[in-house]
Protein backbone atom coordinates (compact mmCIF):
# COMPACT_ATOMS: atom_id res chain seq x y z
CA UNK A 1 -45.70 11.95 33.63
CA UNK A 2 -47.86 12.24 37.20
CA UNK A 3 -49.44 15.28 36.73
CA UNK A 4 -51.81 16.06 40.07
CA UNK A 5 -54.39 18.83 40.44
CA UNK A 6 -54.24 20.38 44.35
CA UNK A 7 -57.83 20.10 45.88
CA UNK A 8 -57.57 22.60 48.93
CA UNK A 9 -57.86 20.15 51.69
CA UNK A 10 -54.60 20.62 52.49
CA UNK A 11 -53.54 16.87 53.94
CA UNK A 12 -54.95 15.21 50.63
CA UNK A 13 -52.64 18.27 48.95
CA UNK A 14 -49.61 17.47 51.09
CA UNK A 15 -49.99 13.45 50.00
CA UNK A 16 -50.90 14.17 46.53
CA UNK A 17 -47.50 15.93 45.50
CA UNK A 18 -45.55 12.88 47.19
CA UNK A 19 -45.21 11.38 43.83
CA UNK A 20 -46.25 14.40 41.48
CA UNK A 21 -44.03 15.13 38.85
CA UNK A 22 -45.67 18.36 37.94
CA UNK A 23 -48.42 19.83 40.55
CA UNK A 24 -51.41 22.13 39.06
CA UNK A 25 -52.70 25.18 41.73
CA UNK A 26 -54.40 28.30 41.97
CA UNK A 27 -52.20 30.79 43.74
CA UNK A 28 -54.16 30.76 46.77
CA UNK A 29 -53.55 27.14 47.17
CA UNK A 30 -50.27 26.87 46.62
CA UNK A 31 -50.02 29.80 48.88
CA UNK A 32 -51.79 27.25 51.81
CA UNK A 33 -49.50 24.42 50.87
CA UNK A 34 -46.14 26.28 50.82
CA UNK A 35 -46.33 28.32 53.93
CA UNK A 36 -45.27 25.33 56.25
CA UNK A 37 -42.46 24.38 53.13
CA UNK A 38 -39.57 23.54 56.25
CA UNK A 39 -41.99 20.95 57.31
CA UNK A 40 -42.81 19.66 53.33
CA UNK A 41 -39.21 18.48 51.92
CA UNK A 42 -41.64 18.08 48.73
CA UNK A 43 -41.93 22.00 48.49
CA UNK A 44 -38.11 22.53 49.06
CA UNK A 45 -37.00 20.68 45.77
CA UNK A 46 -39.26 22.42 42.99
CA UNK A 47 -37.43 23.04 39.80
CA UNK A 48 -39.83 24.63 37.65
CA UNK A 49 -42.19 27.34 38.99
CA UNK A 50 -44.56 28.60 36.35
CA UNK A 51 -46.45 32.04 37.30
CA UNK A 52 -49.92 32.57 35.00
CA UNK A 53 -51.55 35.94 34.64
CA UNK A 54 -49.00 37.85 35.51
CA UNK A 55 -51.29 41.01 34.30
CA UNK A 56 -52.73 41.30 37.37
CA UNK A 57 -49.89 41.69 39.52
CA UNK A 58 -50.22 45.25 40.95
CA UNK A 59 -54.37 44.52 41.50
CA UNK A 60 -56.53 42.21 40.90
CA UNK A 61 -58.09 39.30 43.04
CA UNK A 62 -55.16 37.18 42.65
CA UNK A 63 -52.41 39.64 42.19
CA UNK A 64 -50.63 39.58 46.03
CA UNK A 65 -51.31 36.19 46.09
CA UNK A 66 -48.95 35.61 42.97
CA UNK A 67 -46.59 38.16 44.42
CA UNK A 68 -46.06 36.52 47.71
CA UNK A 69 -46.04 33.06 46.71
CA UNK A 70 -43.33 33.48 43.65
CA UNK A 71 -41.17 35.49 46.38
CA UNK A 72 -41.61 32.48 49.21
CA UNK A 73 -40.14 29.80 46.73
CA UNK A 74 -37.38 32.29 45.57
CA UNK A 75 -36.75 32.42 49.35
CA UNK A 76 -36.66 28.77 49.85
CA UNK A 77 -34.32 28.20 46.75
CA UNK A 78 -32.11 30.34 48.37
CA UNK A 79 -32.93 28.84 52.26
CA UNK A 80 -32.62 25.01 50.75
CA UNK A 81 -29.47 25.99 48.26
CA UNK A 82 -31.55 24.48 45.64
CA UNK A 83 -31.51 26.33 42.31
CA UNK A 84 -35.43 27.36 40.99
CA UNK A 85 -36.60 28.24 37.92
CA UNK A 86 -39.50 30.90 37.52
CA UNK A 87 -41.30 31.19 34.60
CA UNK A 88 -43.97 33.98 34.03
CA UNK A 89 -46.70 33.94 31.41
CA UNK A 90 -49.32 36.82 31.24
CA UNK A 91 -51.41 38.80 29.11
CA UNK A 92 -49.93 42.34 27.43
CA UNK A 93 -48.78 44.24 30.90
CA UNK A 94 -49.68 47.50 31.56
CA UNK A 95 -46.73 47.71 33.93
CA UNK A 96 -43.96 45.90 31.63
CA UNK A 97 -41.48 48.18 33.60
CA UNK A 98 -42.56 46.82 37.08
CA UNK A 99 -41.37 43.20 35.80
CA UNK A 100 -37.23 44.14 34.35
CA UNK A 101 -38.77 45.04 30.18
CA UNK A 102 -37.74 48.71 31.31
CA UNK A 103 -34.99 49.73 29.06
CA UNK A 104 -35.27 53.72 28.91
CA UNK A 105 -32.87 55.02 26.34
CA UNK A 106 -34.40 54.85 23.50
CA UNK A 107 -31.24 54.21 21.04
CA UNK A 108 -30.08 51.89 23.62
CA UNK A 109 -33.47 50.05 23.07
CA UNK A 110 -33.22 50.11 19.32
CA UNK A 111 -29.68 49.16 19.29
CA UNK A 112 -30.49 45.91 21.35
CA UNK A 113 -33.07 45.58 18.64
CA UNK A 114 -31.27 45.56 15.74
CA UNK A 115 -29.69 41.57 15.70
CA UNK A 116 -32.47 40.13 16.88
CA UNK A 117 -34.07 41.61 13.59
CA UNK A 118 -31.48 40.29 11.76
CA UNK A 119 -31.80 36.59 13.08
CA UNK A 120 -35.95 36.83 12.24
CA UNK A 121 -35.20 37.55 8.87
CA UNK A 122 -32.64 35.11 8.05
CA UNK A 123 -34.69 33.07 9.84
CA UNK A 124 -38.22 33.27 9.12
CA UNK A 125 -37.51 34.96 5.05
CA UNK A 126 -34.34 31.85 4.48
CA UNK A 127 -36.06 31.83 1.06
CA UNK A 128 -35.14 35.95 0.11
CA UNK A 129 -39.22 36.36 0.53
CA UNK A 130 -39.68 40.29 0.45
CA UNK A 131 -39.43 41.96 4.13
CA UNK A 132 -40.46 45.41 5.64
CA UNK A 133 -39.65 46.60 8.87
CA UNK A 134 -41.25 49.02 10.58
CA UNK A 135 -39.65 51.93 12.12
CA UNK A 136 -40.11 54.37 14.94
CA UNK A 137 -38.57 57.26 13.41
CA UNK A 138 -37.31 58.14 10.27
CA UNK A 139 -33.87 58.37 11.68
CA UNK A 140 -34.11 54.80 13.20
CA UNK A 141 -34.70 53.41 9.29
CA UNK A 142 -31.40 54.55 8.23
CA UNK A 143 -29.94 53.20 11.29
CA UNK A 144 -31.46 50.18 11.47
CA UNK A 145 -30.86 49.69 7.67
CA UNK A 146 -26.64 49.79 8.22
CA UNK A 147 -27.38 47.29 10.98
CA UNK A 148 -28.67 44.71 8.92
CA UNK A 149 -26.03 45.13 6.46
CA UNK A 150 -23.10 45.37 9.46
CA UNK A 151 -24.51 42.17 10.16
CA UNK A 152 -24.79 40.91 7.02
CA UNK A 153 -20.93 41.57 5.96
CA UNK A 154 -19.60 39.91 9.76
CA UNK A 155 -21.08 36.78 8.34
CA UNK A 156 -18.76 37.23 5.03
CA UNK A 157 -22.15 37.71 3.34
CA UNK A 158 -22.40 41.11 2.17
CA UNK A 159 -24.71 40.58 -1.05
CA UNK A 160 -27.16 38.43 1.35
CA UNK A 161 -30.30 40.53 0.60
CA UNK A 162 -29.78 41.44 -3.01
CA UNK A 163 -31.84 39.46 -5.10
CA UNK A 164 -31.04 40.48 -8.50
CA UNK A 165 -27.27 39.82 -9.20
CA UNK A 166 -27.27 42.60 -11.99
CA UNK A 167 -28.43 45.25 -9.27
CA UNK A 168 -26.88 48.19 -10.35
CA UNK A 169 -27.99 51.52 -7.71
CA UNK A 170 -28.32 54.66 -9.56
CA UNK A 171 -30.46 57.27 -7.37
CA UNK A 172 -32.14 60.15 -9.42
CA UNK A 173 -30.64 62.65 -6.63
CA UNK A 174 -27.13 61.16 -5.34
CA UNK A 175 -27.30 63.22 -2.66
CA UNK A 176 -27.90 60.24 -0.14
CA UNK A 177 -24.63 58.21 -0.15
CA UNK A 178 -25.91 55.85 3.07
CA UNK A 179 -29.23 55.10 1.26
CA UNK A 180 -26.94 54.17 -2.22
CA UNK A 181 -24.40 52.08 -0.15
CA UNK A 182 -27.48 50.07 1.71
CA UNK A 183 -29.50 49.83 -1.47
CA UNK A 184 -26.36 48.01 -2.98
CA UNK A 185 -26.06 45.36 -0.31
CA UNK A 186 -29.70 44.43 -0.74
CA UNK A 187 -31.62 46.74 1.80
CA UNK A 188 -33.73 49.83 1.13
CA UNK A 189 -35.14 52.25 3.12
CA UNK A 190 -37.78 55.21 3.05
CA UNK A 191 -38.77 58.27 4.71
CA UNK A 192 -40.95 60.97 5.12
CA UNK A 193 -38.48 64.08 3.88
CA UNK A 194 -36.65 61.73 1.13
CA UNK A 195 -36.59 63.28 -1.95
CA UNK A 196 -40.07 61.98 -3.96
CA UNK A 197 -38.15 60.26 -6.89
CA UNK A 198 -35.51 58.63 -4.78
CA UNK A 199 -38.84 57.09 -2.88
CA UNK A 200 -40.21 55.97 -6.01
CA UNK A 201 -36.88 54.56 -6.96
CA UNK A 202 -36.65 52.49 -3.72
CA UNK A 203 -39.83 51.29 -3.80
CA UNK A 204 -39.64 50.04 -7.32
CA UNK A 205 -36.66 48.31 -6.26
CA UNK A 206 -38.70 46.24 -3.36
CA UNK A 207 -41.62 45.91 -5.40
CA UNK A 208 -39.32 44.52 -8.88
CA UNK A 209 -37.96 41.83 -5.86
CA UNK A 210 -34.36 43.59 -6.43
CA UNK A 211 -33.88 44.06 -2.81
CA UNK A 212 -35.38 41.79 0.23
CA UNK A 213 -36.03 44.21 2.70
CA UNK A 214 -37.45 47.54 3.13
CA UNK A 215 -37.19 49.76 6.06
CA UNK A 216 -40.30 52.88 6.81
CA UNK A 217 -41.04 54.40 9.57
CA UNK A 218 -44.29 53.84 11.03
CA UNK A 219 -45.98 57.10 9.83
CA UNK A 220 -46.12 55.61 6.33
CA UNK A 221 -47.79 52.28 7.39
CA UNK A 222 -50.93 53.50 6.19
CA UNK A 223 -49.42 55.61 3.08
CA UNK A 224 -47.68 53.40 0.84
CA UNK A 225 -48.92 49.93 -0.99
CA UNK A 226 -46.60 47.58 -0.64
CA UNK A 227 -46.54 44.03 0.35
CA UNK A 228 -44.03 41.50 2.17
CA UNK A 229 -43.69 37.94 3.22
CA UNK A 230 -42.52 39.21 6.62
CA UNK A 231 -43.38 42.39 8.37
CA UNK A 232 -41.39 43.51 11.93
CA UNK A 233 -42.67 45.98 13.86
CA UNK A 234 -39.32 47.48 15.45
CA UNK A 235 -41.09 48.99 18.56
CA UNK A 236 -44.02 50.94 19.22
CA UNK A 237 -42.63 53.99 20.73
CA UNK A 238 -41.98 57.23 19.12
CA UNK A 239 -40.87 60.60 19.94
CA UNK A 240 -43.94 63.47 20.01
CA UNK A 241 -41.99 66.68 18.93
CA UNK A 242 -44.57 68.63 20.44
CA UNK A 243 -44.97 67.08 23.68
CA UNK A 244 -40.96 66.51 23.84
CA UNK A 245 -41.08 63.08 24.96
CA UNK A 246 -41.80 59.85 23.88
């Protein structure tokens, strides 16, 4: 692999990337190298275009550097017919929106959540280790809960997360008939206004490794003890009652 570094003298640049098979810049010189890209059939033909802090797009030293050079080669992929792919790597973005991660709705958001979820704990837990997910809302652990065992039964595997074959659910209050029909398939869930001995019951079901997974909102991260092989943090957004948004 002929990996070359670009210098800034731009005619040692020009005969350096002849023969490159992967060419290392700072924006700024890339920026020199591509503007006269109709003249440098070299430029025209890039395949892979990787972008690296992308946090300080928006400000920064470097940031309308990165902006104009990643929109010159999407111009001359589309001047040269020549398909270009763009990769961006950065630091956590202030302005995730700015770059497409802007999905406003939040059940929309949580919905497009929910198999991705699914495929990290079949996944990453193959072995039935103990899971807990995190929540946003107390709502969204009910939710998320008959997600995972949707899921579960369109694979024709509907006892997937029970680990005890003898599971038999018996709530102290049956007044919760989604939490008794998700408890049976394996998955358990808690909340804030659940009744205290149907909590206790549920947890003693996760911590007895009955069930593999167990679903709380985040406002009970720092509440109850339990421990998992795998913890998922299903966003970090939450609705403020009192400020009415989220």
């Amino acid at each position: 692999l002929d990996v070359v570094r670009l210098t800034g003298d731009a005619t040692a640049d020009v005969k350096a990337i002849q023969s490159a098979q992967v060419v290392v810049a700072t924006p700024e010189q890339w920026d020199v190298l591509s503007r006269r890209w109709k003249k440098r059939a070299r430029i025209q033909h890039v395949q892979l275009f990787v972008l690296d802090q992308l946090q300080f797009v928006g400000g920064g030293e470097y940031g309308p550097t990165i902006e104009i050079i990643a929109s010159r080669m999407r111009f001359i992929s589309s001047q040269v017919k020549s398909p270009i792919r763009i990769l961006g790597l950065s630091n956590s973005l202030a302005n995730a929106k700015v770059w497409g991660f802007d999905i406003n709705h939040f059940a929309s958001r949580m919905l497009a959540m929910a198999k991705p979820v699914y495929n990290t704990v079949c996944h990453q837990a193959p072995d039935k280790q103990p899971v807990i997910v995190f929540c946003p809302s107390s709502k969204q652990t009910q939710l998320s809960a008959i997600d995972l065992i949707t899921f579960a039964l369109a694979e024709n595997t509907p006892q997937k997360f029970v680990l005890n074959e003898s599971l038999q659910v018996a709530l102290p209050h049956d007044d919760d008939e989604a939490l008794a029909h998700t408890l049976s398939a394996g998955v358990g869930y808690v909340t804030e206004s659940m009744r205290r001995a149907n909590r206790e019951y549920v947890l003693d079901l996760f911590t007895s490794n009955k069930i593999q997974i167990l679903l709380l909102p985040h406002t009970l991260a720092w509440e109850l003890q339990v421990k998992a092989y795998l913890v998922v943090i299903m966003g970090t957004q939450s609705y403020d009652g009192k400020e009415h948004r989220y």
